[in-house]
Protein backbone atom coordinates (compact mmCIF):
# COMPACT_ATOMS: atom_id res chain seq x y z
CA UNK A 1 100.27 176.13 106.61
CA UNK A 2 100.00 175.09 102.99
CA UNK A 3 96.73 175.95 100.99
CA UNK A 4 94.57 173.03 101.39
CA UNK A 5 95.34 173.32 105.39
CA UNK A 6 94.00 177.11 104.81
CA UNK A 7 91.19 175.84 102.99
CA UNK A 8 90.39 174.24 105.84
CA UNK A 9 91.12 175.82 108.89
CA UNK A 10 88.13 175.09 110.70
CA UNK A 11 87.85 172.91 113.14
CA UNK A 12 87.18 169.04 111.73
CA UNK A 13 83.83 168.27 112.93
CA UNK A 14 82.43 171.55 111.53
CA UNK A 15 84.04 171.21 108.27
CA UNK A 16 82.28 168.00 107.63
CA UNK A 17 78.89 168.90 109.12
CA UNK A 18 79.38 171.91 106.57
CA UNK A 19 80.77 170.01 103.95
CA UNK A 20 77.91 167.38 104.58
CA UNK A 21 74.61 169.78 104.50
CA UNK A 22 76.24 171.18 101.24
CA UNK A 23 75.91 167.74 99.66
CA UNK A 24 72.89 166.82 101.11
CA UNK A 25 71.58 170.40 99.77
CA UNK A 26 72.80 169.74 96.38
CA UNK A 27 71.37 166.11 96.28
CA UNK A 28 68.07 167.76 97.39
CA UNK A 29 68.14 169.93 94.31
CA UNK A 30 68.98 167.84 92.17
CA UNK A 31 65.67 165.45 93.18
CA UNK A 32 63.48 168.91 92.96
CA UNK A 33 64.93 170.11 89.78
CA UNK A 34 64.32 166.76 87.83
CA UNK A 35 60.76 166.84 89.56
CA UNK A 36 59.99 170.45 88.67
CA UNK A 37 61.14 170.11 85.75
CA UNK A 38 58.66 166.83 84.97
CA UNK A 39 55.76 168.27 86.78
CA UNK A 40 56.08 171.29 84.12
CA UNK A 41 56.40 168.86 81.27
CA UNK A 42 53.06 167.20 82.13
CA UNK A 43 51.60 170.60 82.62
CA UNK A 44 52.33 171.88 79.70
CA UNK A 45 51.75 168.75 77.80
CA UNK A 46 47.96 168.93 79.46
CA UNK A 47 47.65 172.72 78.49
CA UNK A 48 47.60 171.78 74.74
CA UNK A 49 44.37 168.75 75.25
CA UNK A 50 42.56 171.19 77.95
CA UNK A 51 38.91 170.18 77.54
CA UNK A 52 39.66 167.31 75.63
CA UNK A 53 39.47 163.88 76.27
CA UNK A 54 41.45 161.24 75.27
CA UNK A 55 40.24 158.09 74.52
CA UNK A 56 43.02 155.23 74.61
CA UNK A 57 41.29 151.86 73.68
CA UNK A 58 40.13 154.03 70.41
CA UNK A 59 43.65 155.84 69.74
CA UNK A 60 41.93 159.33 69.65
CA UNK A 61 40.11 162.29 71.47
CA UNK A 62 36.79 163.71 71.91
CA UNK A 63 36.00 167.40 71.75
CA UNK A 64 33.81 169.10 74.61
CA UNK A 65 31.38 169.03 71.92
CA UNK A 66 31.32 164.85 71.41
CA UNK A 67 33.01 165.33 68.27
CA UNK A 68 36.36 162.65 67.86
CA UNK A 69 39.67 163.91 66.64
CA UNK A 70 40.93 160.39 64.99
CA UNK A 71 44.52 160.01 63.98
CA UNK A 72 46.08 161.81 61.27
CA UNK A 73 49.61 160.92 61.12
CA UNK A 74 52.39 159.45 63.43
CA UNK A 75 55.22 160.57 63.09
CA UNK A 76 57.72 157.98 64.76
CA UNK A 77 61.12 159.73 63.83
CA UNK A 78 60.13 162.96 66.01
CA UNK A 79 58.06 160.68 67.95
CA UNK A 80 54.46 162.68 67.22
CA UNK A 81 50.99 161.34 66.38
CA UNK A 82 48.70 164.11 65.16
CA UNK A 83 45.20 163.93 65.49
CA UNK A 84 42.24 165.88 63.41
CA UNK A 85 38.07 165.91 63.87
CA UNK A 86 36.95 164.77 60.77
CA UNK A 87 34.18 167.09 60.26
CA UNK A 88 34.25 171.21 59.97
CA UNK A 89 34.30 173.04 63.14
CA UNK A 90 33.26 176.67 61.67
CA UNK A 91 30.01 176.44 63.30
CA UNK A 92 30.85 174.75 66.26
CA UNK A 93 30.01 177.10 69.57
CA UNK A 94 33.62 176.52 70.65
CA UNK A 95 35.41 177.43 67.77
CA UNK A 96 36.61 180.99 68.87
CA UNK A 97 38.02 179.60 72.22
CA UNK A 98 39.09 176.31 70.84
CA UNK A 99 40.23 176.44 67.37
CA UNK A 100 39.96 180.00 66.02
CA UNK A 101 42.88 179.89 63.03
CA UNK A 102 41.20 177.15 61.08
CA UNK A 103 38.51 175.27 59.92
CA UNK A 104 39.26 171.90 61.74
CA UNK A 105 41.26 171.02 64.90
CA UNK A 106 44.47 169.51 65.30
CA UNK A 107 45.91 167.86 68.49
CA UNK A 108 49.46 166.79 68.51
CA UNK A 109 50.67 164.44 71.15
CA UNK A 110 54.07 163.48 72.13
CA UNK A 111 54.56 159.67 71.73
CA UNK A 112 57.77 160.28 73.37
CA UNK A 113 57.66 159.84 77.47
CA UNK A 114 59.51 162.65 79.69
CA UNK A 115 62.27 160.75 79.77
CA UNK A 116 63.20 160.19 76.27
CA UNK A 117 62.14 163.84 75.61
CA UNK A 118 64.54 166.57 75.25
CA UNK A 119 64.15 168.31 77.69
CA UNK A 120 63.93 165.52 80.18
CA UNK A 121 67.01 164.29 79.00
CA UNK A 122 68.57 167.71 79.67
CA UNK A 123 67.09 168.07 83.14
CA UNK A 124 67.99 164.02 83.96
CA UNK A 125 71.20 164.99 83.20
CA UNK A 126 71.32 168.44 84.95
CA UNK A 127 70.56 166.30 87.75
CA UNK A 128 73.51 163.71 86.96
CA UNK A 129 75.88 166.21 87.23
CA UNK A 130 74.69 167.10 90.53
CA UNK A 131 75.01 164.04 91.93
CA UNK A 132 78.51 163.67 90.28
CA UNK A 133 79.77 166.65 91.68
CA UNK A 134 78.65 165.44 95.25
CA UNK A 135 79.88 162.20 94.61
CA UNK A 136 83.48 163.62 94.15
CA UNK A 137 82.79 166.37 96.96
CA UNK A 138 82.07 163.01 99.30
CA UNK A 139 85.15 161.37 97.98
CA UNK A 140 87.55 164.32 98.60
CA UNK A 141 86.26 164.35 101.78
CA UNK A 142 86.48 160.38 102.47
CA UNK A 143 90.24 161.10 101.42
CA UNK A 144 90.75 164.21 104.10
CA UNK A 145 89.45 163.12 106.94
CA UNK A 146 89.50 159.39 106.31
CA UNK A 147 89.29 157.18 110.13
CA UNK A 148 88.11 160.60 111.72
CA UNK A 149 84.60 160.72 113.17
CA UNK A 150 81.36 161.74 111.12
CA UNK A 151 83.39 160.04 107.95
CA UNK A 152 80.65 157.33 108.19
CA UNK A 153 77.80 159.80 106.98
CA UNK A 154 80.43 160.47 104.17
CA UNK A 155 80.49 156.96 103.00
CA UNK A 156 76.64 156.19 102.89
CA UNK A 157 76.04 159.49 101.08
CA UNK A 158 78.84 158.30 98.71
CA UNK A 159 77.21 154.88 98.22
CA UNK A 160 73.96 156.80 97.37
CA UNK A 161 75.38 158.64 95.08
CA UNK A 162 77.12 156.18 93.25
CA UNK A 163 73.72 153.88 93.39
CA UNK A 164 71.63 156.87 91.71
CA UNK A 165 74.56 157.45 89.02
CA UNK A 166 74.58 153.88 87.88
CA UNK A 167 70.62 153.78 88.06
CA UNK A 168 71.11 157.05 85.96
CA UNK A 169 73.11 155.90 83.71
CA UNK A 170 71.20 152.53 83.08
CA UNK A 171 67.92 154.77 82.77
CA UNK A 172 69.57 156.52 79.94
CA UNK A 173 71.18 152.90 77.89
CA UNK A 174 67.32 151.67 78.52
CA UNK A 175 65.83 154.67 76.97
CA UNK A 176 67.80 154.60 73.89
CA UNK A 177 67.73 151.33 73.45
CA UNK A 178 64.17 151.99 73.53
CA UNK A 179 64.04 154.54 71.09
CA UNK A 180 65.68 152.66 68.91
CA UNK A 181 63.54 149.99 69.01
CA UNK A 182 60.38 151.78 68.49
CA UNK A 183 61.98 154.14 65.44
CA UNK A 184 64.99 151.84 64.06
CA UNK A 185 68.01 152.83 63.69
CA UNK A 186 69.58 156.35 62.59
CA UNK A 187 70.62 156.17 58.81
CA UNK A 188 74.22 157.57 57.89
């Protein structure tokens, strides 16, 4: 018995409905830790505007006191726009809870979507890797127990694997293309 026959000495149809829950497990995760991983993103992007509302047609925010943070700066190489209320808010009712280390408030918002943002980038690709590593899992398998039953559920996970890599990987070209295009080019 040489080692890949020990490796698997189960019986056939049990090592690929084995071998086939582990990939679809490991696709699974990879779909919940990219949507996690937004879902946080947006939370935590929120947590910084709580109370606040922002105004899109008009490019800024209003306080919870009426009060309108207008733009300050963008910054489009680290893809920011800061926004600041024009007037003093020492003796607004607020200030303690909203804006108690100085005398006016700032909001900075990410101009950047979750996608071009670091850490979606990390997590998108986090979640490439995944779906790499069952892509090859499927294709070891495809070449193991090739023309044996169940090998069909092999070959359409393989197929969506290879469909979400290539969408993956045409997500990323778009999104620095993208970037590019709103900030120019990198200089040397």
């Amino acid at each position: 018995m040489n080692l890949v026959e020990s490796l698997f000495s189960l019986p056939a149809e049990l090592d690929q409905w084995i071998v086939l829950v582990y990939v679809v497990l490991v696709l699974a995760g990879a779909r919940i830790v990219e949507f996690v991983a937004k879902k946080h993103y947006e939370r935590a992007r929120n947590f910084a505007v709580r109370g606040f509302q922002y105004l899109a047609e008009e490019d800024q925010y209003r306080c919870p006191e009426g009060e309108h943070l207008k733009l300050l700066k963008r910054d489009n190489e680290n893809r920011l726009a800061v926004y600041q209320i024009s007037t003093s808010c020492q003796f607004c009712r607020l200030k303690e809870s909203c804006t108690p280390h100085s005398h006016a408030r700032q909001i900075t918002r990410s101009l950047a979507t979750w996608a071009e943002a670091e850490v979606g980038k990390f997590h998108r690709r986090i979640s490439a890797i995944m779906f790499l590593a069952a892509t090859l899992v499927c294709a070891l398998c495809l070449l193991l127990w090739a023309g044996k039953p169940g090998t069909g559920l092999f070959v359409i996970t393989q197929v969506a694997c290879v469909n979400f890599l290539i969408r993956e990987i045409r997500a990323t070209l778009e999104s620095a293309v993208s970037v590019v295009a709103k900030t120019g080019p990198a200089l040397p």
